[in-house]
PDB file of N, CA and C in Angstrom:
ATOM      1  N   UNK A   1       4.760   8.728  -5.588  1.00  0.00           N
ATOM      2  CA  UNK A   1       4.083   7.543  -6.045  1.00  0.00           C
ATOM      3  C   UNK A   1       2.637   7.873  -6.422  1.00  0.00           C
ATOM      4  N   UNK A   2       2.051   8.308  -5.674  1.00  0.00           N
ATOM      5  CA  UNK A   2       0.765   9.055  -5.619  1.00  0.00           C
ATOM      6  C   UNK A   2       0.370   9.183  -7.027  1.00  0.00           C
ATOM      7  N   UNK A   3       1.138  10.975  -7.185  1.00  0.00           N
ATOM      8  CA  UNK A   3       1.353  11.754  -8.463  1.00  0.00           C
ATOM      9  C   UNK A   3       1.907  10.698  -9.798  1.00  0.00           C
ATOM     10  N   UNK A   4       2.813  10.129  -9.686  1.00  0.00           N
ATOM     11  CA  UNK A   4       4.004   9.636 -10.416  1.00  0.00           C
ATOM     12  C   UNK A   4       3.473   7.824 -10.802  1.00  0.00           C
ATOM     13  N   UNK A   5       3.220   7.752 -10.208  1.00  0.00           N
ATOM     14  CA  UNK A   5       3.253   6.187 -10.320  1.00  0.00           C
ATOM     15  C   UNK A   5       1.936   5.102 -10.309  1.00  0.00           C
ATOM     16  N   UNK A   6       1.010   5.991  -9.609  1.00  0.00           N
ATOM     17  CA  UNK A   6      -0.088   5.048  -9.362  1.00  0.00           C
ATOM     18  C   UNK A   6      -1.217   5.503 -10.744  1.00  0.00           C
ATOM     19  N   UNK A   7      -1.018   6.594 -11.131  1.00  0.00           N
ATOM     20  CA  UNK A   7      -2.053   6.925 -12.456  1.00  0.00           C
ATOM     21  C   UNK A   7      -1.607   6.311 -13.919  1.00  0.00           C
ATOM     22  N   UNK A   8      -0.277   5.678 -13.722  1.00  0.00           N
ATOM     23  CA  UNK A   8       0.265   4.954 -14.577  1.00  0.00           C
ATOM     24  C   UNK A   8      -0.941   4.179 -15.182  1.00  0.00           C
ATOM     25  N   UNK A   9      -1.116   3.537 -16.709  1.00  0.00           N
ATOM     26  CA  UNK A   9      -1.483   2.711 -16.642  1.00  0.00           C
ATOM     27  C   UNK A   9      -1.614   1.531 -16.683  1.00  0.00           C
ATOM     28  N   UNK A  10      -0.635   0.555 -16.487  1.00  0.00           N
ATOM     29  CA  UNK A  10      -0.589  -0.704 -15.983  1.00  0.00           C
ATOM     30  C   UNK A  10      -0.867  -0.410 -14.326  1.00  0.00           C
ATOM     31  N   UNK A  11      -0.337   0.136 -13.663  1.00  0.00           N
ATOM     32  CA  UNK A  11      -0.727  -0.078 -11.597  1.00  0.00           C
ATOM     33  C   UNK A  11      -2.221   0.996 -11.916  1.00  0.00           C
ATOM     34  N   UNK A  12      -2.516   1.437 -12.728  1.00  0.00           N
ATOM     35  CA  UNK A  12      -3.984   2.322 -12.492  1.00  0.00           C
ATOM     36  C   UNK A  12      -4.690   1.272 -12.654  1.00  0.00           C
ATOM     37  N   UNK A  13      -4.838   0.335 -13.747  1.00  0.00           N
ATOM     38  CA  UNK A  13      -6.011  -0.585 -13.951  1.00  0.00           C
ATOM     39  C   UNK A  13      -5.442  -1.820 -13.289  1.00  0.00           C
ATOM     40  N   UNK A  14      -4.106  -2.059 -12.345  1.00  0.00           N
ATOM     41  CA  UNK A  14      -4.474  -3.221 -11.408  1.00  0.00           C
ATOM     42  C   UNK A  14      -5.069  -2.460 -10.067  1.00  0.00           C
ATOM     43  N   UNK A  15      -4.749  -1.482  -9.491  1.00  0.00           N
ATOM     44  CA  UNK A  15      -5.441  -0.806  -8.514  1.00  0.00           C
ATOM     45  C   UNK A  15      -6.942  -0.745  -8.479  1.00  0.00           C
ATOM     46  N   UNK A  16      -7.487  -0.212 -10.257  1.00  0.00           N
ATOM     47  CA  UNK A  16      -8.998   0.253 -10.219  1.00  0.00           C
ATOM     48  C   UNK A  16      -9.562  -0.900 -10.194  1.00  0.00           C
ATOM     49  N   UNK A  17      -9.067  -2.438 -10.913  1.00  0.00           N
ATOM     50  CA  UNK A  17      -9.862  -3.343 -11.158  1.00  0.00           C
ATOM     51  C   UNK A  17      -9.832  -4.649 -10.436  1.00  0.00           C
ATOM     52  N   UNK A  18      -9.126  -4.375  -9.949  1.00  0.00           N
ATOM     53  CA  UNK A  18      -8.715  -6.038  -9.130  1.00  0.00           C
ATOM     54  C   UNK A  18      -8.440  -6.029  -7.589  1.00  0.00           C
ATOM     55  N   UNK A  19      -7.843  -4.599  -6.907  1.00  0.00           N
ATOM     56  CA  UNK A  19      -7.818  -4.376  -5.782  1.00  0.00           C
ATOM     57  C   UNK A  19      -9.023  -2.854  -5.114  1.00  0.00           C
ATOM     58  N   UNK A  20      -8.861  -2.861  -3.477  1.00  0.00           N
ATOM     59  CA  UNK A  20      -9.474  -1.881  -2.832  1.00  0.00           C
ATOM     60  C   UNK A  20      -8.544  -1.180  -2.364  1.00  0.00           C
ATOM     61  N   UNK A  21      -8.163  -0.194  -2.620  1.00  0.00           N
ATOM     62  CA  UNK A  21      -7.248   0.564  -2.561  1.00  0.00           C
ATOM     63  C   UNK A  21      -7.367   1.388  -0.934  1.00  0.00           C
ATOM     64  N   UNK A  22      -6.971   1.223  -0.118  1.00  0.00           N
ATOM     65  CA  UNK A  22      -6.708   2.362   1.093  1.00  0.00           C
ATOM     66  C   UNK A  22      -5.841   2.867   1.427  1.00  0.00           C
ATOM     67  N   UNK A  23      -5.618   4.120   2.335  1.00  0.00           N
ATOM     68  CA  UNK A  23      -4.024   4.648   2.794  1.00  0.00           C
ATOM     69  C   UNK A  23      -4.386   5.572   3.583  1.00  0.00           C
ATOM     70  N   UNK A  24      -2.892   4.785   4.278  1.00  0.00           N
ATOM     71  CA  UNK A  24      -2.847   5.922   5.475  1.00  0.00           C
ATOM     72  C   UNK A  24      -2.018   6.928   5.178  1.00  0.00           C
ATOM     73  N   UNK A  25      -2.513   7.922   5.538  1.00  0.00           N
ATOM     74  CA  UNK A  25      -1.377   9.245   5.786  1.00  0.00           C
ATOM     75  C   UNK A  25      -1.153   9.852   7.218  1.00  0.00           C
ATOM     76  N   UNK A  26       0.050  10.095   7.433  1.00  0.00           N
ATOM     77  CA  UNK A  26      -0.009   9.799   9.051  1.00  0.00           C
ATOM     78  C   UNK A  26       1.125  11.616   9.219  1.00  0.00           C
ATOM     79  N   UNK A  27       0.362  12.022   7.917  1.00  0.00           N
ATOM     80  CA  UNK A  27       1.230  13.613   8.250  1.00  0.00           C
ATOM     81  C   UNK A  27      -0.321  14.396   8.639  1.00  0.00           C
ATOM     82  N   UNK A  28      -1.084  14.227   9.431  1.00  0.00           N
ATOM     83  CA  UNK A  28      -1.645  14.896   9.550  1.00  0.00           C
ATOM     84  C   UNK A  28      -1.818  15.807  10.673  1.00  0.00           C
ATOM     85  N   UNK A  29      -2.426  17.275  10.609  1.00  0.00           N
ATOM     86  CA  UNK A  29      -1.658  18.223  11.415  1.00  0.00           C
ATOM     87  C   UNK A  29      -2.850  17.874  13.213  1.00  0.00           C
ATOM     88  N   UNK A  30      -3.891  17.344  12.879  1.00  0.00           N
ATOM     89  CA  UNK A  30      -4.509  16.877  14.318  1.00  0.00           C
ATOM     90  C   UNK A  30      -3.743  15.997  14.944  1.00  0.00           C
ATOM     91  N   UNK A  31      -2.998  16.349  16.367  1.00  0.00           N
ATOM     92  CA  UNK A  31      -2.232  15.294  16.757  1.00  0.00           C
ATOM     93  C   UNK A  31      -3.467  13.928  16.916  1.00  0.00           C
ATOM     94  N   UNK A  32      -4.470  14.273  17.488  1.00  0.00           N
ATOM     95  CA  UNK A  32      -5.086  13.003  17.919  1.00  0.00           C
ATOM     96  C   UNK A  32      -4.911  11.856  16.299  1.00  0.00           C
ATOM     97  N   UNK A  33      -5.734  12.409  15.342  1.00  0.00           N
ATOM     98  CA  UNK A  33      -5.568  11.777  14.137  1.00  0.00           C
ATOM     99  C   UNK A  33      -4.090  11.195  13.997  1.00  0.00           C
ATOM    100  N   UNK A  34      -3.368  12.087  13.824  1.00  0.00           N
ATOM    101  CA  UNK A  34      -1.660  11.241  13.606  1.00  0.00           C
ATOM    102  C   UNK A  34      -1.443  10.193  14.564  1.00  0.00           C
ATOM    103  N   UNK A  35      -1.756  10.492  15.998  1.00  0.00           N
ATOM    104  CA  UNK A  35      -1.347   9.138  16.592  1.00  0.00           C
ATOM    105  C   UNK A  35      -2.059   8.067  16.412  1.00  0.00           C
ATOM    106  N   UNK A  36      -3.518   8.040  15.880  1.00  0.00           N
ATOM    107  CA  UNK A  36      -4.069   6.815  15.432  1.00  0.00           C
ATOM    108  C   UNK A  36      -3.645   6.233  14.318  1.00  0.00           C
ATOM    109  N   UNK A  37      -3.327   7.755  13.193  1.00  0.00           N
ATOM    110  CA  UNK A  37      -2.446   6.466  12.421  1.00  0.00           C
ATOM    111  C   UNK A  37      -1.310   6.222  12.204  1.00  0.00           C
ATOM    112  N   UNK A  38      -0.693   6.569  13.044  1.00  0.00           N
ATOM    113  CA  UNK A  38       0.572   5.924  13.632  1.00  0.00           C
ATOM    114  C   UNK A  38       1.045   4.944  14.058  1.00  0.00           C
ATOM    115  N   UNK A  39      -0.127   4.778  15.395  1.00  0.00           N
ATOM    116  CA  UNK A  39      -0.525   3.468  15.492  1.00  0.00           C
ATOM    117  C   UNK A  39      -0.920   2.152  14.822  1.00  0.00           C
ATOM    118  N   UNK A  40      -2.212   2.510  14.180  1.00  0.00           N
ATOM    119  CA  UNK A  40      -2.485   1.679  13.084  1.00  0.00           C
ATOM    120  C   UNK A  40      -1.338   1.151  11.843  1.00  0.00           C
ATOM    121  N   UNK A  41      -0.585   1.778  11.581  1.00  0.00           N
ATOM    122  CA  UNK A  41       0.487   1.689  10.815  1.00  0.00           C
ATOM    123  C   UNK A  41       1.900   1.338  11.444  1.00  0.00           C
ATOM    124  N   UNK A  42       2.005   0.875  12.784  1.00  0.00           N
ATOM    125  CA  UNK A  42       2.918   0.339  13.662  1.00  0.00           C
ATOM    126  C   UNK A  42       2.214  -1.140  13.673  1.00  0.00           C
ATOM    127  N   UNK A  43       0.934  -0.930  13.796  1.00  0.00           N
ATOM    128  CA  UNK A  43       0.330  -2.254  14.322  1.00  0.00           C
ATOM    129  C   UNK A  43       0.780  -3.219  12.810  1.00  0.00           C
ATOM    130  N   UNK A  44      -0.295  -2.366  11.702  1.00  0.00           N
ATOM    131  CA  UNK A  44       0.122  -3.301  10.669  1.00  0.00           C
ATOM    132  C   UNK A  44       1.667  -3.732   9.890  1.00  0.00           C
ATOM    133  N   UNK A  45       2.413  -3.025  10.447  1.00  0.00           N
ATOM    134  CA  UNK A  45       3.760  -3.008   9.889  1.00  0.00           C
ATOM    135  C   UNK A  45       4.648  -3.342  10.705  1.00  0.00           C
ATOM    136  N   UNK A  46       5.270  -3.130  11.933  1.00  0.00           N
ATOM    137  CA  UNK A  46       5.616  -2.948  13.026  1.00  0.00           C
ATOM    138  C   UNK A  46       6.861  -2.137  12.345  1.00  0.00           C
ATOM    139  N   UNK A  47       6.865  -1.371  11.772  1.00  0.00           N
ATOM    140  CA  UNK A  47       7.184  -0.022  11.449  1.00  0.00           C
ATOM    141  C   UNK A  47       6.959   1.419  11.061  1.00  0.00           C
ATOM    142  N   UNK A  48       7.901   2.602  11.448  1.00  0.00           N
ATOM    143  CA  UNK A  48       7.538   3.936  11.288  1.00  0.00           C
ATOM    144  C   UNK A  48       7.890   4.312   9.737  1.00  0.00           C
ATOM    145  N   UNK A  49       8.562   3.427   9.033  1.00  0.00           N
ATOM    146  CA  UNK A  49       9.059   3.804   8.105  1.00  0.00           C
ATOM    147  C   UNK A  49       8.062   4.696   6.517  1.00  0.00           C
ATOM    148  N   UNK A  50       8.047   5.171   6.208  1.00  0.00           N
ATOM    149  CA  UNK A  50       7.302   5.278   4.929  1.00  0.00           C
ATOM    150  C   UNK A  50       8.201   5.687   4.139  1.00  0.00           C
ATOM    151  N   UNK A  51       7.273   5.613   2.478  1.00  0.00           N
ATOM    152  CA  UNK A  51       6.202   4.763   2.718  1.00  0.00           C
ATOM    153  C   UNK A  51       6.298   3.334   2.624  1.00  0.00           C
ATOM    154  N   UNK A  52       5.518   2.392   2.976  1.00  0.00           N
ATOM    155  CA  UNK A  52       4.963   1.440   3.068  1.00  0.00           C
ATOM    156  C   UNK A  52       3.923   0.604   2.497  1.00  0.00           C
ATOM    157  N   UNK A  53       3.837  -0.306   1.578  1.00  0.00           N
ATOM    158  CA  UNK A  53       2.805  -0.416   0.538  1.00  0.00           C
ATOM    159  C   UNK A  53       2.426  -1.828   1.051  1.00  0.00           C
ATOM    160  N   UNK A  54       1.436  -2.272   1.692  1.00  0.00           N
ATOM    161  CA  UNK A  54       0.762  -3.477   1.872  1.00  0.00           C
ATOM    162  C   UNK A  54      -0.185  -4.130   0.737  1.00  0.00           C
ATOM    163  N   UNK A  55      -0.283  -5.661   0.464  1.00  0.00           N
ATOM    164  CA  UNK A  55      -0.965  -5.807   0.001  1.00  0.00           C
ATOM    165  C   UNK A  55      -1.878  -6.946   0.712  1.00  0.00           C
ATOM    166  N   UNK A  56      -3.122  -6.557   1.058  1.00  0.00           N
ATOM    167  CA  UNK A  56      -3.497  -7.884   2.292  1.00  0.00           C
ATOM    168  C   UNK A  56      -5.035  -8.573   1.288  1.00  0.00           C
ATOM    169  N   UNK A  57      -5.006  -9.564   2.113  1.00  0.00           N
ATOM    170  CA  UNK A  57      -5.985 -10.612   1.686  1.00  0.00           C
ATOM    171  C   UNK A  57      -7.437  -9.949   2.318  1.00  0.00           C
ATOM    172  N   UNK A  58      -8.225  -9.541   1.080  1.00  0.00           N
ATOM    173  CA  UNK A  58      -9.192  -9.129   1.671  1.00  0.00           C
ATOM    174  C   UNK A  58     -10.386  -9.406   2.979  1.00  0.00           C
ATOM    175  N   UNK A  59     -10.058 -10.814   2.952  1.00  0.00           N
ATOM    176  CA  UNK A  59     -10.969 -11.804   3.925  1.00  0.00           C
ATOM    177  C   UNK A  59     -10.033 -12.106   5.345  1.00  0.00           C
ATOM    178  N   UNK A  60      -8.846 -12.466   5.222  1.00  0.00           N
ATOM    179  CA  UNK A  60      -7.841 -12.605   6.219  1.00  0.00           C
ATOM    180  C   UNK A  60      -7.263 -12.100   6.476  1.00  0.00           C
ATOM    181  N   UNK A  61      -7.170 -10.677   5.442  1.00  0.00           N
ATOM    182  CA  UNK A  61      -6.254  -9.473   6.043  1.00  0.00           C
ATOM    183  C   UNK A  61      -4.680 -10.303   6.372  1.00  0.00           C
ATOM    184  N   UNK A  62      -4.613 -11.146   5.754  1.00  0.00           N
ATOM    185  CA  UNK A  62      -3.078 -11.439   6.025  1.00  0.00           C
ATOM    186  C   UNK A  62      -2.270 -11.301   4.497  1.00  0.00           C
ATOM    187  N   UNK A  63      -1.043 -10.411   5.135  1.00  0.00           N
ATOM    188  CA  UNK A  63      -0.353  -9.273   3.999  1.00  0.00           C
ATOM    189  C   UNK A  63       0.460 -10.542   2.706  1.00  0.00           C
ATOM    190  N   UNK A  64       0.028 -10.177   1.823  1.00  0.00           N
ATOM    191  CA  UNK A  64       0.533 -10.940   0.746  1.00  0.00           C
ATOM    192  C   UNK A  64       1.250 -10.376   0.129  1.00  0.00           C
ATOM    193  N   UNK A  65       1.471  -8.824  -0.014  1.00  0.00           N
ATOM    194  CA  UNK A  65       2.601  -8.905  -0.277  1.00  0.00           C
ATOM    195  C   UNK A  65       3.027  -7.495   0.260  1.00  0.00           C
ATOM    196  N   UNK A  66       4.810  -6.890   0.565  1.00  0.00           N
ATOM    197  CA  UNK A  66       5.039  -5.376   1.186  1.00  0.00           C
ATOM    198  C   UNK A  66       6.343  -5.196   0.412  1.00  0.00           C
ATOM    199  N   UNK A  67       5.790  -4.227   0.223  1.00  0.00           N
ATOM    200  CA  UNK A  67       7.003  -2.986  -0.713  1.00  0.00           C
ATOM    201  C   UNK A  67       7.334  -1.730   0.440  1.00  0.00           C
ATOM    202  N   UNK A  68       8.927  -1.866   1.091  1.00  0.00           N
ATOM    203  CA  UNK A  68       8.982  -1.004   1.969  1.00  0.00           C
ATOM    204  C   UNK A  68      10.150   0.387   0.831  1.00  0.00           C
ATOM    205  N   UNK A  69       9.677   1.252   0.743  1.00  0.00           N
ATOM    206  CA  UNK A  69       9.760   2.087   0.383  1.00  0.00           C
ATOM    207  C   UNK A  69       9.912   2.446  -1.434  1.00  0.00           C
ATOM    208  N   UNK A  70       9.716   3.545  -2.176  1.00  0.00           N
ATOM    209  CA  UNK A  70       9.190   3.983  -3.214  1.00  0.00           C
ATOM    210  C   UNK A  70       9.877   2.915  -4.229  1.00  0.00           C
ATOM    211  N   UNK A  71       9.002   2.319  -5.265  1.00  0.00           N
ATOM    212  CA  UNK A  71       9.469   1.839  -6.205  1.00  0.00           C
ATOM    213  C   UNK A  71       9.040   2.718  -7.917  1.00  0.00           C
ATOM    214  N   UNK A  72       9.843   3.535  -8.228  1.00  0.00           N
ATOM    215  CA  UNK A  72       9.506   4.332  -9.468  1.00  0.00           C
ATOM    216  C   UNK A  72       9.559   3.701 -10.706  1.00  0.00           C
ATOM    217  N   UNK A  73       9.456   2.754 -10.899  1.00  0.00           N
ATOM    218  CA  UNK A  73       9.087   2.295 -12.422  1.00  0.00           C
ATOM    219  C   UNK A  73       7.848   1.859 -12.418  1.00  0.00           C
ATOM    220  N   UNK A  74       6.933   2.145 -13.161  1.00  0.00           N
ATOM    221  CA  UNK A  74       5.815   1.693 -13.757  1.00  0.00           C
ATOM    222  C   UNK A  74       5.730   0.065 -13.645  1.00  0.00           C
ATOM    223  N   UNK A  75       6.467  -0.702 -14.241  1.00  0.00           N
ATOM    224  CA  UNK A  75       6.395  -2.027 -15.082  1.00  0.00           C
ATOM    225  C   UNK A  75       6.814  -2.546 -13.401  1.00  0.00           C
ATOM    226  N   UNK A  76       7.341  -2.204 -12.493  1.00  0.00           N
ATOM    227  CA  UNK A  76       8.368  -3.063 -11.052  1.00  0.00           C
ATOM    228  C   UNK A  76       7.175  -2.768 -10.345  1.00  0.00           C
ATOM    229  N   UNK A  77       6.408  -1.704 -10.432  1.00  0.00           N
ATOM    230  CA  UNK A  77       5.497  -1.365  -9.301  1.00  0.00           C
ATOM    231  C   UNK A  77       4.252  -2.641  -9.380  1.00  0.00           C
ATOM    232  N   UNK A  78       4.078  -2.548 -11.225  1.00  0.00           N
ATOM    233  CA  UNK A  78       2.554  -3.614 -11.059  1.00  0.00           C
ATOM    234  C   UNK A  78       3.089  -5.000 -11.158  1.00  0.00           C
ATOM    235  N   UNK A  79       4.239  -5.062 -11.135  1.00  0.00           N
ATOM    236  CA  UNK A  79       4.734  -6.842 -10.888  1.00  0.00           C
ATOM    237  C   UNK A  79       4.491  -6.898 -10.148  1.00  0.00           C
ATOM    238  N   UNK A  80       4.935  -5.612  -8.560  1.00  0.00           N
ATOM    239  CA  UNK A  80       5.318  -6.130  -7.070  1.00  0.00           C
ATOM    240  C   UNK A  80       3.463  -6.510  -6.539  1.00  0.00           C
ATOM    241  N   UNK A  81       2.520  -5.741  -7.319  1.00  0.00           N
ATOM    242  CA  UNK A  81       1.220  -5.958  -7.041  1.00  0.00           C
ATOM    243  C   UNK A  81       0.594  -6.859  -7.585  1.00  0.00           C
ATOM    244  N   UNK A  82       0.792  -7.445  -8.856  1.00  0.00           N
ATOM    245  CA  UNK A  82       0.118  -8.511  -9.446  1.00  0.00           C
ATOM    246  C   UNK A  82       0.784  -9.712  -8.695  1.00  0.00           C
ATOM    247  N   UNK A  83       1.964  -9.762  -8.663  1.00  0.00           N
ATOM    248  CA  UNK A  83       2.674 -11.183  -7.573  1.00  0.00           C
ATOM    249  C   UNK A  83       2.027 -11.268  -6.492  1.00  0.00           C
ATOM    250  N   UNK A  84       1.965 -10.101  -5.943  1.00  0.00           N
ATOM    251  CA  UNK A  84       0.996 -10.356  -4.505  1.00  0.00           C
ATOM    252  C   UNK A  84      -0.553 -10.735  -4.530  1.00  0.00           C
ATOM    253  N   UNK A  85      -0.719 -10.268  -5.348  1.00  0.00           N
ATOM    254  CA  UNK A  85      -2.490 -10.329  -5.542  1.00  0.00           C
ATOM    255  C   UNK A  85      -2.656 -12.216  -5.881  1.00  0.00           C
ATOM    256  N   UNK A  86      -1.635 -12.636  -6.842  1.00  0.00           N
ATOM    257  CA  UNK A  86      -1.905 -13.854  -7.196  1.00  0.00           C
ATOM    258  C   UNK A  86      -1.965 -14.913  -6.053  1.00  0.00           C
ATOM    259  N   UNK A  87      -0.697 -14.579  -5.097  1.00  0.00           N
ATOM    260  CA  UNK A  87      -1.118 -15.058  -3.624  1.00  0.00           C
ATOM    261  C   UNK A  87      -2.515 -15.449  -2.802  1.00  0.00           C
ATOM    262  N   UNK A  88      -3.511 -14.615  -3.458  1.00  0.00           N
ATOM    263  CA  UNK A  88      -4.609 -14.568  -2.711  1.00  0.00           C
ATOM    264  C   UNK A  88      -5.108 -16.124  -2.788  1.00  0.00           C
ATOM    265  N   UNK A  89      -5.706 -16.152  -1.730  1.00  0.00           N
ATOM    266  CA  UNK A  89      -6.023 -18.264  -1.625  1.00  0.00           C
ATOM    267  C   UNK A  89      -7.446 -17.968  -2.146  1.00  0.00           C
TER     268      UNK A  89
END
């Protein structure tokens, strides 16, 4: 998704212009680091699964919209993000 999907440009210019983009990566080789975001990514999800694509309300942090695992089309990826974003109150 990373490589493939997010430099697209329809999800590049809803990512660069309309959202704050963060992520966890929870392969990392410091155990202490991995279990925090492990955690953190249990807390916000109450799953291990990846990946995991949240989209939360910047002020309420309450998730508007989740894509649980890879969606490879260009055109499905920035629907699943523009639908969510429009959510925002």
């Amino acid at each position: 998704m990373e490589e493939n999907i997010f430099p697209l440009p329809a999800v590049a210019g809803i990512l660069e212009n309309e959202m704050v983009e963060a992520r966890l990566h929870n392969d990392d080789f410091d155990p202490e680091i991995k279990e925090r975001v492990v955690a953190l990514q249990l807390e916000m999800t109450s799953s291990y699964t990846t990946p995991i694509y949240l989209v939360l309300d910047p002020v309420t942090g309450e998730v508007l919209g989740r894509r649980d695992g890879a969606l490879l089309e260009e055109a499905a990826f920035a629907d699943f993000l523009r639908t969510a974003a429009a959510k925002k109150g």
